[in-house]
N, C-alpha and C. Protein backbone atom coordinates (compact mmCIF):
# COMPACT_ATOMS: atom_id res chain seq x y z
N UNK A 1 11.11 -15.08 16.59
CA UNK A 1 11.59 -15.16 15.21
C UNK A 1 11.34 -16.57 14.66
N UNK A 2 10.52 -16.74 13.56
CA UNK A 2 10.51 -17.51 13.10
C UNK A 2 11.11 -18.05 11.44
N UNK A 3 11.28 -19.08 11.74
CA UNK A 3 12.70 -19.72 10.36
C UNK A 3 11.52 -21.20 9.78
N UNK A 4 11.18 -20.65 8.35
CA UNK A 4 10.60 -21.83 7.94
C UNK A 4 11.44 -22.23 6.75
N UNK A 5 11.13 -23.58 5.77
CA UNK A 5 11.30 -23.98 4.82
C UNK A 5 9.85 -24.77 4.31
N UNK A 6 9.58 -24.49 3.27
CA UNK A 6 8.33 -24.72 2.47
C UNK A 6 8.76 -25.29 1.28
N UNK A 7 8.80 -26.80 1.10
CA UNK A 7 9.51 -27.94 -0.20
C UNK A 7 8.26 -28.53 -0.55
N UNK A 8 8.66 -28.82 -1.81
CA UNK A 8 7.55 -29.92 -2.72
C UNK A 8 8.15 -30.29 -4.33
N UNK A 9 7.56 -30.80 -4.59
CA UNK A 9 7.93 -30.53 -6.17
C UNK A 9 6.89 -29.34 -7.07
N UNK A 10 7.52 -28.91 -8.24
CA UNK A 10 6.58 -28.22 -9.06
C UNK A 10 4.89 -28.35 -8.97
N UNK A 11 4.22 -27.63 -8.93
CA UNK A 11 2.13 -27.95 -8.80
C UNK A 11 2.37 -28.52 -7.36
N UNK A 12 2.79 -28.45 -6.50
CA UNK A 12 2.55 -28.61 -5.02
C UNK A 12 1.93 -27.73 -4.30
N UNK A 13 2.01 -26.72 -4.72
CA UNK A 13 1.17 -25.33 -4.05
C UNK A 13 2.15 -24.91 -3.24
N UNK A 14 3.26 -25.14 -3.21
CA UNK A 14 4.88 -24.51 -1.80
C UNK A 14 4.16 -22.87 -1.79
N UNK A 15 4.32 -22.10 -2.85
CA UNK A 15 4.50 -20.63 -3.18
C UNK A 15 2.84 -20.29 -2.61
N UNK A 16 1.92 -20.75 -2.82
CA UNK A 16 0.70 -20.61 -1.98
C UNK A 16 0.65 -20.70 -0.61
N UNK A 17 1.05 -21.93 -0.38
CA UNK A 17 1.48 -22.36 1.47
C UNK A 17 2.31 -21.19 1.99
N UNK A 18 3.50 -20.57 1.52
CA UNK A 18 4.27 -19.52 2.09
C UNK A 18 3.70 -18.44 1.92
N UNK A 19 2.80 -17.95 0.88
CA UNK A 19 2.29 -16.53 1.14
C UNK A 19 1.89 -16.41 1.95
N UNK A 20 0.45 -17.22 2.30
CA UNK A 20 -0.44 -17.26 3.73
C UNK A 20 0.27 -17.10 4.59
N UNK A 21 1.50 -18.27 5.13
CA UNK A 21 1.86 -18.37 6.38
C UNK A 21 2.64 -16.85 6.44
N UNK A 22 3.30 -16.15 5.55
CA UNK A 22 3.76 -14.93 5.44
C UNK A 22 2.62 -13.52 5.80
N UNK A 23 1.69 -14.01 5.14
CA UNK A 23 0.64 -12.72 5.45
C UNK A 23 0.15 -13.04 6.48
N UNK A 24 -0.19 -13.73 6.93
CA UNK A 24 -0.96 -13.99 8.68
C UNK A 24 0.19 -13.72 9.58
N UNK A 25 1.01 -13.97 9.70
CA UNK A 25 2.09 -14.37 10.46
C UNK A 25 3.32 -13.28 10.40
N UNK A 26 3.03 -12.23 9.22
CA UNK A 26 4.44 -11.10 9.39
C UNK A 26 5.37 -11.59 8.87
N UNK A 27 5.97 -12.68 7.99
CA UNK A 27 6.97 -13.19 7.78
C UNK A 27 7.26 -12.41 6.41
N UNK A 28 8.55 -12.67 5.80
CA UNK A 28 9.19 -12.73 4.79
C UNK A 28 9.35 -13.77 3.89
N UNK A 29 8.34 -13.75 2.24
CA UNK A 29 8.23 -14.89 1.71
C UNK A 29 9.78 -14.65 0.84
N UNK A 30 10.38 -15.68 0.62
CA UNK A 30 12.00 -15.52 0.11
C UNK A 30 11.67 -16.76 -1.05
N UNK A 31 11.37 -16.65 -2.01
CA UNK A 31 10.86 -17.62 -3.45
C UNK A 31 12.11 -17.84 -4.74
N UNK A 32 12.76 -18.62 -4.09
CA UNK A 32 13.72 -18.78 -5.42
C UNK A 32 13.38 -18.60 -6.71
N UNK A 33 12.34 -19.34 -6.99
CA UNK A 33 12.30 -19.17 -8.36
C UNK A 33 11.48 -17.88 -8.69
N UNK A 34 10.96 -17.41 -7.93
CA UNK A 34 10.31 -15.55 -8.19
C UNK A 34 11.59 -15.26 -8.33
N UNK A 35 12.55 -15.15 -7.84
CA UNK A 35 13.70 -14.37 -8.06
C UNK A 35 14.29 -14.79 -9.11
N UNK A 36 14.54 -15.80 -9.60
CA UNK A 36 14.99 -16.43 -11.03
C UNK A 36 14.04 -15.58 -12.19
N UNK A 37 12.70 -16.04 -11.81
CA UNK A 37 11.82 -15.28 -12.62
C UNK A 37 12.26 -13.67 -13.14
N UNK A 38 12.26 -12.75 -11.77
CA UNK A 38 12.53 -11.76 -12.18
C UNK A 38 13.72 -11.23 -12.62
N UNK A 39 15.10 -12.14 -12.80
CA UNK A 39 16.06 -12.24 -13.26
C UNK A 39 15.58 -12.14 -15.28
N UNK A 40 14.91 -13.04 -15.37
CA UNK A 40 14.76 -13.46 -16.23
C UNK A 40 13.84 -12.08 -17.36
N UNK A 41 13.08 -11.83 -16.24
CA UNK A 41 11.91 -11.17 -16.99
C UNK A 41 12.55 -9.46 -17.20
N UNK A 42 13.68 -9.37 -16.15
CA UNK A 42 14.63 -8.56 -16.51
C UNK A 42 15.95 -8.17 -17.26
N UNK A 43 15.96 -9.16 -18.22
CA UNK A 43 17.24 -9.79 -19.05
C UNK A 43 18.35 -8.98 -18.58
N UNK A 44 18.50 -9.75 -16.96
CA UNK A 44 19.94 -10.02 -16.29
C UNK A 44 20.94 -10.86 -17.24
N UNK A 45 21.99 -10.24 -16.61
CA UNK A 45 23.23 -11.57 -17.10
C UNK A 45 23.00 -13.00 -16.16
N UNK A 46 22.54 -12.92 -15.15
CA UNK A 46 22.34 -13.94 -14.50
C UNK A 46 21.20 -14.82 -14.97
N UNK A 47 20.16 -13.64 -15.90
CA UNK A 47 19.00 -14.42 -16.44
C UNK A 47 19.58 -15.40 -17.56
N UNK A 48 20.67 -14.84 -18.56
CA UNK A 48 20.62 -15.53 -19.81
C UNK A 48 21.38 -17.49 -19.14
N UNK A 49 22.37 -17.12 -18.09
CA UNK A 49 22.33 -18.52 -17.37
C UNK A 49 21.68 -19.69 -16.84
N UNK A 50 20.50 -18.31 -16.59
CA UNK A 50 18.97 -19.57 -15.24
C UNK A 50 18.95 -20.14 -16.88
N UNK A 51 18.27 -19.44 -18.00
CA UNK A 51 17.75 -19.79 -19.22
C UNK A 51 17.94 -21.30 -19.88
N UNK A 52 19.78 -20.83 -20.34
CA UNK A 52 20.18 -21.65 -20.76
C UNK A 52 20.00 -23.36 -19.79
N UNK A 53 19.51 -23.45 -18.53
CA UNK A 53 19.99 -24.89 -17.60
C UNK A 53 18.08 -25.11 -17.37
N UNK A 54 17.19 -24.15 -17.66
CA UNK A 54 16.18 -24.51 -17.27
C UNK A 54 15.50 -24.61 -18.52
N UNK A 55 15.52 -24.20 -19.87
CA UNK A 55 15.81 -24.52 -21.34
C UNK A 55 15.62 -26.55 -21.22
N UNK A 56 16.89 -26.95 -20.48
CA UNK A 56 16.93 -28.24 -20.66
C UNK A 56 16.37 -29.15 -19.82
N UNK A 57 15.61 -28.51 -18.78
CA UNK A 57 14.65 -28.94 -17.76
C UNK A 57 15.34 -29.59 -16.44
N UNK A 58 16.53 -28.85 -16.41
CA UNK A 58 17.44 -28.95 -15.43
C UNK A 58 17.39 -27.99 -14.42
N UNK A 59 17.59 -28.44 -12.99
CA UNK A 59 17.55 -27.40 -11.98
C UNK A 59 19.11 -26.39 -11.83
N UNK A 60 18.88 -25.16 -11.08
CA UNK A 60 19.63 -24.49 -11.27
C UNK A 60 20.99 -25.23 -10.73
N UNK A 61 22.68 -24.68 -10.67
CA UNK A 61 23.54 -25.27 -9.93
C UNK A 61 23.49 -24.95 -8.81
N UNK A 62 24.51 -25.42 -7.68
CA UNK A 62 24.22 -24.99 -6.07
C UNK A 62 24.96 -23.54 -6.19
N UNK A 63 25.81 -23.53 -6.93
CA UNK A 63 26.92 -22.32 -6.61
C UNK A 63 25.94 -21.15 -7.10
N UNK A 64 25.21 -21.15 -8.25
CA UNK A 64 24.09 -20.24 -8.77
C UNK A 64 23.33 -19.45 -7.27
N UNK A 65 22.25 -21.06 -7.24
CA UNK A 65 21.56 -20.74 -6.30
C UNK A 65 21.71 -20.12 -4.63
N UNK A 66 22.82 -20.57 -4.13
CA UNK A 66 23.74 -20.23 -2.96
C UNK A 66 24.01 -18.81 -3.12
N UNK A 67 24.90 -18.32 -3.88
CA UNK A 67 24.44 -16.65 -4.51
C UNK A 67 23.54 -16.23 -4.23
N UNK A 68 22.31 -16.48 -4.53
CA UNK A 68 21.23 -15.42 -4.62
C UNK A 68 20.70 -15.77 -3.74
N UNK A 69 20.52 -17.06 -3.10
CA UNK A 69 20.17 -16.95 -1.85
C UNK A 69 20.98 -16.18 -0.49
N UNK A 70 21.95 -16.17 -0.81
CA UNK A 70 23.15 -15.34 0.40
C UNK A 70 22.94 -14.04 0.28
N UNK A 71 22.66 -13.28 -0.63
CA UNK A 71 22.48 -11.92 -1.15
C UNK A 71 21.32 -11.28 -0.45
N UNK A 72 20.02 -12.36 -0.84
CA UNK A 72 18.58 -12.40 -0.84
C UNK A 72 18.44 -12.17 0.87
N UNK A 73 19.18 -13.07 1.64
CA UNK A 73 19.53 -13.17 2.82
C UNK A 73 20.03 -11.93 4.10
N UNK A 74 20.87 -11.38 3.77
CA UNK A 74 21.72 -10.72 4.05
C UNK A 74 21.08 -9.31 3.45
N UNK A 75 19.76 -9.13 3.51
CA UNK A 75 19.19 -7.91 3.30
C UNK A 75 18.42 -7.60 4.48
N UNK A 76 18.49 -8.63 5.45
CA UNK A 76 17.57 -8.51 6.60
C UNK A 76 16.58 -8.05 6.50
N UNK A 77 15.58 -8.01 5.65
CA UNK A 77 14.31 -7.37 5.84
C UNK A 77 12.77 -7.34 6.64
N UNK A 78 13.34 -8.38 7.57
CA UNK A 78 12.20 -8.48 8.34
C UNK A 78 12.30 -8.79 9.72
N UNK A 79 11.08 -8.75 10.53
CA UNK A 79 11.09 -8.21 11.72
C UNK A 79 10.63 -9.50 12.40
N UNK A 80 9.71 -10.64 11.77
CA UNK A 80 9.86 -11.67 12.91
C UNK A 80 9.90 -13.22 12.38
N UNK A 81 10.77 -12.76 11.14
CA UNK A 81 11.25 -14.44 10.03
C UNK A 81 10.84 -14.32 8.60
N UNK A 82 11.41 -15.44 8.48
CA UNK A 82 11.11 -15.89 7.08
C UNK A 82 10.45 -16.87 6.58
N UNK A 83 10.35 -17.04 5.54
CA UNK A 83 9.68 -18.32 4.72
C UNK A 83 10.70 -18.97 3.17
N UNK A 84 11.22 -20.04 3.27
CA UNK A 84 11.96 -20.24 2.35
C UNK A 84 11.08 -20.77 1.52
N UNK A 85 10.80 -20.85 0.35
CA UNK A 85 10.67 -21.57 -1.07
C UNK A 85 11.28 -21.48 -1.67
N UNK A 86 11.42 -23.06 -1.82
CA UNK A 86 12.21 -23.59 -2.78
C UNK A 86 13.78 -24.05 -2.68
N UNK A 87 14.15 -23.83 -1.38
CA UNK A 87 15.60 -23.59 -0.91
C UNK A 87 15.25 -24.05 0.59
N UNK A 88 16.52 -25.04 0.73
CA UNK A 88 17.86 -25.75 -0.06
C UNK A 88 16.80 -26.88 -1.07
N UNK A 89 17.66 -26.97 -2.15
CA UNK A 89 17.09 -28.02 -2.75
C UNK A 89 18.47 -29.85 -2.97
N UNK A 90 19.31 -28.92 -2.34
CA UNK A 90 20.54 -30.16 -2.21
C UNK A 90 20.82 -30.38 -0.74
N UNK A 91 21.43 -31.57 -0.76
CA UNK A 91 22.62 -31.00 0.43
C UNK A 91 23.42 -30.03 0.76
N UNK A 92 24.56 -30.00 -0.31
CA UNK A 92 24.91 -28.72 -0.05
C UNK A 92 24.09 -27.57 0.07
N UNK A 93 23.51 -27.04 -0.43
CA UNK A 93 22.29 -26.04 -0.07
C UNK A 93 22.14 -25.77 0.97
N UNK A 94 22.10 -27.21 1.76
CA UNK A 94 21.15 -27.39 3.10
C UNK A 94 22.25 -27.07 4.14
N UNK A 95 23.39 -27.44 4.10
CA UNK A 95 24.41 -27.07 4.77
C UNK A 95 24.96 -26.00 4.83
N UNK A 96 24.89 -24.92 4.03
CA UNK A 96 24.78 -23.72 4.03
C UNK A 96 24.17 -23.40 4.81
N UNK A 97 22.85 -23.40 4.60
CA UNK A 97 21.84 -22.89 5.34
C UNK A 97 22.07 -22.93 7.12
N UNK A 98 22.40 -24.50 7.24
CA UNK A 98 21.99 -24.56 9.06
C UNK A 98 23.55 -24.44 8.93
N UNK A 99 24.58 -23.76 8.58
CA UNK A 99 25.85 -22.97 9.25
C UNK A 99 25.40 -22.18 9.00
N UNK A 100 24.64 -21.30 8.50
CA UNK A 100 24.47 -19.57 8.97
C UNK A 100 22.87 -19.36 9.25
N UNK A 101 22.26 -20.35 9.60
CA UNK A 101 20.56 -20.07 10.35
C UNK A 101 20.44 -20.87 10.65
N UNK A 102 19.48 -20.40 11.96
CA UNK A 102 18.91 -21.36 12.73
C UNK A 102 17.46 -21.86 12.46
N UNK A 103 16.95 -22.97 11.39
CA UNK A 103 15.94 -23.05 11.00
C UNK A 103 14.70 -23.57 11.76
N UNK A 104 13.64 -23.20 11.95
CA UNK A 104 12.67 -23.99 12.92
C UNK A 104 12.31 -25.59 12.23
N UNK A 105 11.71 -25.06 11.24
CA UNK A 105 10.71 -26.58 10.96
C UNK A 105 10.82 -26.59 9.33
N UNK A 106 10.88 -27.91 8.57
CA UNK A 106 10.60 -27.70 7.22
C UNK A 106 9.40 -28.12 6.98
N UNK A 107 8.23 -27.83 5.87
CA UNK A 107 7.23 -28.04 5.51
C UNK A 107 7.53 -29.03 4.25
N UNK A 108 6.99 -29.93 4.22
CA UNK A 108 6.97 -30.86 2.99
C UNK A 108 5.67 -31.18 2.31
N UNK A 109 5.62 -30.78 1.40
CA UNK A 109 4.42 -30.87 0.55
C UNK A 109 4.34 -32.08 -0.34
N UNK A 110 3.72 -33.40 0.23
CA UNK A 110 3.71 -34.58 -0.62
C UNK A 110 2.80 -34.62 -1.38
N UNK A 111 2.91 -35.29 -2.63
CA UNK A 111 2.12 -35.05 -3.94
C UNK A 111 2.98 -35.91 -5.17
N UNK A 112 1.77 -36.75 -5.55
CA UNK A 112 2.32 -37.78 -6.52
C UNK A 112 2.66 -36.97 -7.53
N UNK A 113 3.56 -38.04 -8.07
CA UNK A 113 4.05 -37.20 -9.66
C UNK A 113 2.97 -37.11 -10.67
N UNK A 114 2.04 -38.15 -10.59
CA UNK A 114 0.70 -37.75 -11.98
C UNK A 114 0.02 -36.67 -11.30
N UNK A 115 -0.10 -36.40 -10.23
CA UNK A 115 -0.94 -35.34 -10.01
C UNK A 115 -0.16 -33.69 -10.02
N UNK A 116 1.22 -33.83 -10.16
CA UNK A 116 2.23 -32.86 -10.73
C UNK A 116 1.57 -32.20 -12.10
N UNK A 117 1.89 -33.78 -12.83
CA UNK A 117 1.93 -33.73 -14.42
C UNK A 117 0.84 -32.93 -14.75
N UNK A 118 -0.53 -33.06 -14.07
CA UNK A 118 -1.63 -32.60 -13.83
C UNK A 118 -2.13 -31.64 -13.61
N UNK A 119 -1.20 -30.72 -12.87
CA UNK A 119 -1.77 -29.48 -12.27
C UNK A 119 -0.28 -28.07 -13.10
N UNK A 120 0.53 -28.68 -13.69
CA UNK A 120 1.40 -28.29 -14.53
C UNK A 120 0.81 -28.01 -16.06
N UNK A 121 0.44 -29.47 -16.62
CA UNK A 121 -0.15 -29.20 -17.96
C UNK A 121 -1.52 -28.35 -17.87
N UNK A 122 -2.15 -28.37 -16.65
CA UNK A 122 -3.48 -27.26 -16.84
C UNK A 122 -3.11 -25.95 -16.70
N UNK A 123 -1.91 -25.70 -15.73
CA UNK A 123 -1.71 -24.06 -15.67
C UNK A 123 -0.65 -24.25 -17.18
N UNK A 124 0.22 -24.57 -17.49
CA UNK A 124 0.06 -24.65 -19.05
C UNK A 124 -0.69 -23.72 -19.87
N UNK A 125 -1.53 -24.96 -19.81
CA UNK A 125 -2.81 -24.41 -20.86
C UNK A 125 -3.26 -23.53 -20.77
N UNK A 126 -3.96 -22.88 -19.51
CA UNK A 126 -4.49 -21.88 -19.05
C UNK A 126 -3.73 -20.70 -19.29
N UNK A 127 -2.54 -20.82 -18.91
CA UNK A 127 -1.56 -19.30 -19.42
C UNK A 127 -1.74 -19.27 -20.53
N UNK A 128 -1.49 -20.28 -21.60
CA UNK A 128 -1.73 -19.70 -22.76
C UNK A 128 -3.09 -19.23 -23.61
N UNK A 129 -3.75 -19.57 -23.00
CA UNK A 129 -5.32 -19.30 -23.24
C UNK A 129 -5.64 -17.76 -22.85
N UNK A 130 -5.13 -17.44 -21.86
CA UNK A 130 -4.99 -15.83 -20.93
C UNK A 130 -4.01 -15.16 -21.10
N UNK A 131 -3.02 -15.69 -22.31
CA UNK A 131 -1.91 -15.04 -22.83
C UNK A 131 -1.18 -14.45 -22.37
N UNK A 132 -0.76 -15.27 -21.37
CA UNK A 132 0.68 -15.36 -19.90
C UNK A 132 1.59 -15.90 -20.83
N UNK A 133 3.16 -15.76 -20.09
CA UNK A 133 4.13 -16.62 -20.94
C UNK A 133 4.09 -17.87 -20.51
N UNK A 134 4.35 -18.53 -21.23
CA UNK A 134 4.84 -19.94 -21.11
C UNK A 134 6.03 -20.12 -20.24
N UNK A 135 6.00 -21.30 -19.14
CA UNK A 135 7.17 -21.18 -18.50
C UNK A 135 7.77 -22.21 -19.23
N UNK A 136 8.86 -22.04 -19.55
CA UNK A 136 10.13 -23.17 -20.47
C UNK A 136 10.00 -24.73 -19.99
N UNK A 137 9.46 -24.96 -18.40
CA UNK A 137 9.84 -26.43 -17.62
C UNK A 137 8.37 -26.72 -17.70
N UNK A 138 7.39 -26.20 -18.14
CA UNK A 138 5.45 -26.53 -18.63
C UNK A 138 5.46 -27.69 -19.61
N UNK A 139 6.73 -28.49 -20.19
CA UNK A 139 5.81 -29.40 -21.25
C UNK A 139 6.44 -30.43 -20.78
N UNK A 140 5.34 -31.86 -21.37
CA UNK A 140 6.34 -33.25 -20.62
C UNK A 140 7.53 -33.23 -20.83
N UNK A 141 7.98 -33.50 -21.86
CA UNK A 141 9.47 -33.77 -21.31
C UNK A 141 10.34 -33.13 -20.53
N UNK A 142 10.50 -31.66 -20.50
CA UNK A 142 11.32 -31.30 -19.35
C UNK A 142 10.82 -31.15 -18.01
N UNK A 143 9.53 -31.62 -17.72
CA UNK A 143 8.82 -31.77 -16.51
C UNK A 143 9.44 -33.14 -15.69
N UNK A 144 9.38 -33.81 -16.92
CA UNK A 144 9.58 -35.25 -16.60
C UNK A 144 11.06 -35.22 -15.98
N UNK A 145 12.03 -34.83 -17.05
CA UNK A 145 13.27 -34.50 -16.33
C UNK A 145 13.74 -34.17 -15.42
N UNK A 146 12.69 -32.75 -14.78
CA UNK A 146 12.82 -32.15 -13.82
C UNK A 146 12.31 -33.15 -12.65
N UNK A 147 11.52 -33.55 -12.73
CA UNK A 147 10.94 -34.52 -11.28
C UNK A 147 11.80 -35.40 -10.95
N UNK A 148 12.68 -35.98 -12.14
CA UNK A 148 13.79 -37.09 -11.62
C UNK A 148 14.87 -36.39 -10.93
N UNK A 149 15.15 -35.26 -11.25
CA UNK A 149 16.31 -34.91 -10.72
C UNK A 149 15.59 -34.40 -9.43
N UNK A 150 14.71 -33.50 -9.03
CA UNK A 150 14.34 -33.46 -7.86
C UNK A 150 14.32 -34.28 -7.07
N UNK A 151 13.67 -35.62 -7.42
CA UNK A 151 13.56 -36.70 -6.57
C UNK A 151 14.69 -36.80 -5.80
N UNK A 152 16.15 -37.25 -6.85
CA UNK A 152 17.08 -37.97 -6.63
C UNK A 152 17.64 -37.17 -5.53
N UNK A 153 17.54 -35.66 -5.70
CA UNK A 153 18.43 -34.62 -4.92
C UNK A 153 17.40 -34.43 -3.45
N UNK A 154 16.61 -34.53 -3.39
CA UNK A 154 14.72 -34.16 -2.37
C UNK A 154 15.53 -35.36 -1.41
N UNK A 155 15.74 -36.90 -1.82
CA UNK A 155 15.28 -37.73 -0.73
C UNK A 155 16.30 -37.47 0.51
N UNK A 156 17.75 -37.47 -0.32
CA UNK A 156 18.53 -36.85 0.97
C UNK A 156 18.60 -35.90 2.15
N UNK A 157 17.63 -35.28 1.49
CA UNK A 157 17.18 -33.87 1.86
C UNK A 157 16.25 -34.27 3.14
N UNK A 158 15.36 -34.85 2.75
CA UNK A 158 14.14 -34.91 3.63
C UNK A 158 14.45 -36.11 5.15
N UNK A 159 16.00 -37.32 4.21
CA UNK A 159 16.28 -37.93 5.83
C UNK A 159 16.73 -37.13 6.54
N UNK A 160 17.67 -35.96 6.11
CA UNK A 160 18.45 -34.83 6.65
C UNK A 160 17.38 -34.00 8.16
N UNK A 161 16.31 -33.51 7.35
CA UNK A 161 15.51 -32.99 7.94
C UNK A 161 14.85 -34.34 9.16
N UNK A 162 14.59 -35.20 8.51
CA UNK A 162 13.48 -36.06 9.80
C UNK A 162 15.03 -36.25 10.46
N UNK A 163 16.32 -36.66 10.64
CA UNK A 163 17.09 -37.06 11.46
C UNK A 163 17.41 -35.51 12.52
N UNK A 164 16.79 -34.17 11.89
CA UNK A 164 17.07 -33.33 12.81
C UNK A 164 16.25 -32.92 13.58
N UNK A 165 14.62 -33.69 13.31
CA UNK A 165 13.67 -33.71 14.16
C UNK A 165 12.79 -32.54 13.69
N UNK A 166 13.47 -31.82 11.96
CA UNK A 166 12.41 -30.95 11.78
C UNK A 166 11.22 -31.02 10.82
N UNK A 167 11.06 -32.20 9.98
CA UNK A 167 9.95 -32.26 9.18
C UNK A 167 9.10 -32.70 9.67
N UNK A 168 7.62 -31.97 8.65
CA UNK A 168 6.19 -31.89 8.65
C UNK A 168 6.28 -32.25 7.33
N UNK A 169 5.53 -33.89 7.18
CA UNK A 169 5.29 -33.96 6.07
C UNK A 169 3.56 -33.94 5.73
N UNK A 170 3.16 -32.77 4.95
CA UNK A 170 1.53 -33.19 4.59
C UNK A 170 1.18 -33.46 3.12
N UNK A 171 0.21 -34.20 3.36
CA UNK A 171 -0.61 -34.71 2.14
C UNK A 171 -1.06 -33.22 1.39
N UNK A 172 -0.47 -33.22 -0.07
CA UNK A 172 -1.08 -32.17 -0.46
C UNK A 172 -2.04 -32.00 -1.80
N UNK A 173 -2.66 -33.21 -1.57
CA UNK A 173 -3.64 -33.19 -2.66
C UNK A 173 -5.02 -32.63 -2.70
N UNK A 174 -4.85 -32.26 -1.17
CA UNK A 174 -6.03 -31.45 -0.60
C UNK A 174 -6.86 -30.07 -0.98
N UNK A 175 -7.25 -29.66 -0.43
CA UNK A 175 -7.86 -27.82 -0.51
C UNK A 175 -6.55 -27.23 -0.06
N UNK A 176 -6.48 -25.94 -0.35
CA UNK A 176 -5.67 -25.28 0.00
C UNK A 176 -5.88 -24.56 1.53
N UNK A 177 -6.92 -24.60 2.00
CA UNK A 177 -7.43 -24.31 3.23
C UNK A 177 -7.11 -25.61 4.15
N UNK A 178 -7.65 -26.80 3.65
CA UNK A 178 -7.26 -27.80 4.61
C UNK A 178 -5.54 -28.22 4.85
N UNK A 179 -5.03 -27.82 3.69
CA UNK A 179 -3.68 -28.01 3.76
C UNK A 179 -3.02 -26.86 5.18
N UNK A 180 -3.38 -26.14 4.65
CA UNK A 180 -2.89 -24.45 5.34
C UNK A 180 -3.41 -25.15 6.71
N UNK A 181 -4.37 -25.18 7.17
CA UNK A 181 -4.74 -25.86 8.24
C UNK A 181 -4.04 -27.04 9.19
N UNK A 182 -3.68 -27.69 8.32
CA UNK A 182 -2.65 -28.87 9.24
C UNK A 182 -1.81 -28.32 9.19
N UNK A 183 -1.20 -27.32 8.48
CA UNK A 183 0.33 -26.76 8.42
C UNK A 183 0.37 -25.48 9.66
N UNK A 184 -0.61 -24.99 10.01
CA UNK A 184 -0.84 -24.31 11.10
C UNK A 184 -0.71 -25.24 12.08
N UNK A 185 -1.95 -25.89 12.31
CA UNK A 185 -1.83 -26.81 13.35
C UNK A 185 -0.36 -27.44 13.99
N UNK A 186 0.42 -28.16 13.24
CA UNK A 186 1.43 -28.33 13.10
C UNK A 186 2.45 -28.07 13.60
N UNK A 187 2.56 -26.71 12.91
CA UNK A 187 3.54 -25.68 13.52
C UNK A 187 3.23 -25.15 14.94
N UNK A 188 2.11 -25.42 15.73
CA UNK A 188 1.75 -24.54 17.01
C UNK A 188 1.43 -23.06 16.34
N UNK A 189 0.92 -22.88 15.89
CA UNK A 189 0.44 -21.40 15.48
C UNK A 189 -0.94 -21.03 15.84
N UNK A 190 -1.14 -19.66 16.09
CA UNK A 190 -2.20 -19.17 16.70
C UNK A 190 -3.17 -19.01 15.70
N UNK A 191 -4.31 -18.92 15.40
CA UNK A 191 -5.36 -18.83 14.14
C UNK A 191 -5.47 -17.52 14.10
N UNK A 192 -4.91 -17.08 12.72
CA UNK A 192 -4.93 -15.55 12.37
C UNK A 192 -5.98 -14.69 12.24
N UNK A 193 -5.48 -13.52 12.82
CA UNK A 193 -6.42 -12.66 12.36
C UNK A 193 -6.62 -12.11 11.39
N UNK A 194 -7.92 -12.05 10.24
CA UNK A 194 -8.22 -12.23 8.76
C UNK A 194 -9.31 -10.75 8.96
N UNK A 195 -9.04 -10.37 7.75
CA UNK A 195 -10.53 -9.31 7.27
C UNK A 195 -11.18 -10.15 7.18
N UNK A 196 -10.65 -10.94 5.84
CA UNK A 196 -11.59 -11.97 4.94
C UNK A 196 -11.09 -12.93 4.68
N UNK A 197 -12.29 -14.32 4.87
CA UNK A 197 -11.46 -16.05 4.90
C UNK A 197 -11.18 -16.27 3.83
N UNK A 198 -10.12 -17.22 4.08
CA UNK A 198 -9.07 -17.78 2.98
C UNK A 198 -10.23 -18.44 2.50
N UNK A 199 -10.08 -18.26 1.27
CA UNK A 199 -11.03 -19.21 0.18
C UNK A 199 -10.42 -20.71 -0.35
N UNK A 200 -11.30 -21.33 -0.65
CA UNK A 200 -10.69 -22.66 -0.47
C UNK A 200 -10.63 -22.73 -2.34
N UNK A 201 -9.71 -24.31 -2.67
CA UNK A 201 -9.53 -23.96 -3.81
C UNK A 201 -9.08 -25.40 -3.66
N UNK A 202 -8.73 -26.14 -5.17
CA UNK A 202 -9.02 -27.34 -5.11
C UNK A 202 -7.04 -27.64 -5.88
């Protein structure tokens, strides 16, 4: 059984890194903000809340997120682990978590903030060009917002993890293949068996 966590900030590629390791590997990808999403795109009562706090380019609260992650949880749906994105994003979060799982390793996806700003304002653009919705946290200023508060809440996070001996931190300005690659490596993982190779992507 395997127990991951997959962190970064926004344009890090987290939600890319966990599919793979999910489809090669049998796991369960568990995506906070897909689930916010489909809150949203389902005008939940829980959606008109995410709205209103991500509206102001603020991350969700813990008590929110703790919810739907406990719920999300407690469906057991899989047979040999999971993959977290996006979660814990606090301490508290995180303490939740290792009192009711036993987590293997966290993945940390490092990546400067201009190269955030960067890969945010192009999928931006691009949705709207291909006439996707706009996500509410896509323009500078609440991007900007959002990265400070990540930061501030991330660093605790990440001594948490290196003092428990479980972070992998990689450079992720890379291919998405070379990334996936050290993150295999990494982890001790066996090289999957594929129809067809992961395509690389910049």
């Amino acid at each position: 059984m395997r127990h991951y966590i997959v962190c970064g900030p926004q344009g890090s590629g987290k939600g890319t890194q966990s599919r793979l390791l999910c489809a090669d590997y049998d796991l369960v990808h568990i995506s906070i903000g897909d689930i916010f999403r489909w809150h949203v795109a389902h005008h939940t009562k829980l959606a008109a809340r995410i709205r209103r706090i991500t509206d102001a380019g603020l991350l969700v609260p813990d008590e929110i997120v703790e919810e739907v992650v406990r719920k999300r949880l407690e469906e057991h749906d899989w047979n040999y682990g999971f993959v977290l994105d996006g979660f814990p994003r606090t301490l508290r979060q995180a303490e939740y978590l290792f009192e009711n799982w036993n987590m293997d390793k966290v993945i940390y996806l490092d990546i400067p903030d201009e190269v955030v700003f960067e890969r945010v304002m192009k999928r931006a653009k691009m949705g709207e060009g291909a006439g996707f919705t706009k996500r509410v946290d896509d323009n500078p200023e609440a991007l900007k917002v959002r990265l400070q508060e990540y930061h501030e809440k991330t660093r605790p996070l990440l001594e948490l993890y290196r003092r428990k001996g479980m972070l992998i931190s990689v450079e992720a300005t890379r291919s998405i293949e070379e990334i996936y690659l050290e993150i295999r490596q990494r982890l001790g993982l066996p090289e999957p068996v594929r129809s067809t190779p992961l395509k690389t992507a910049s």
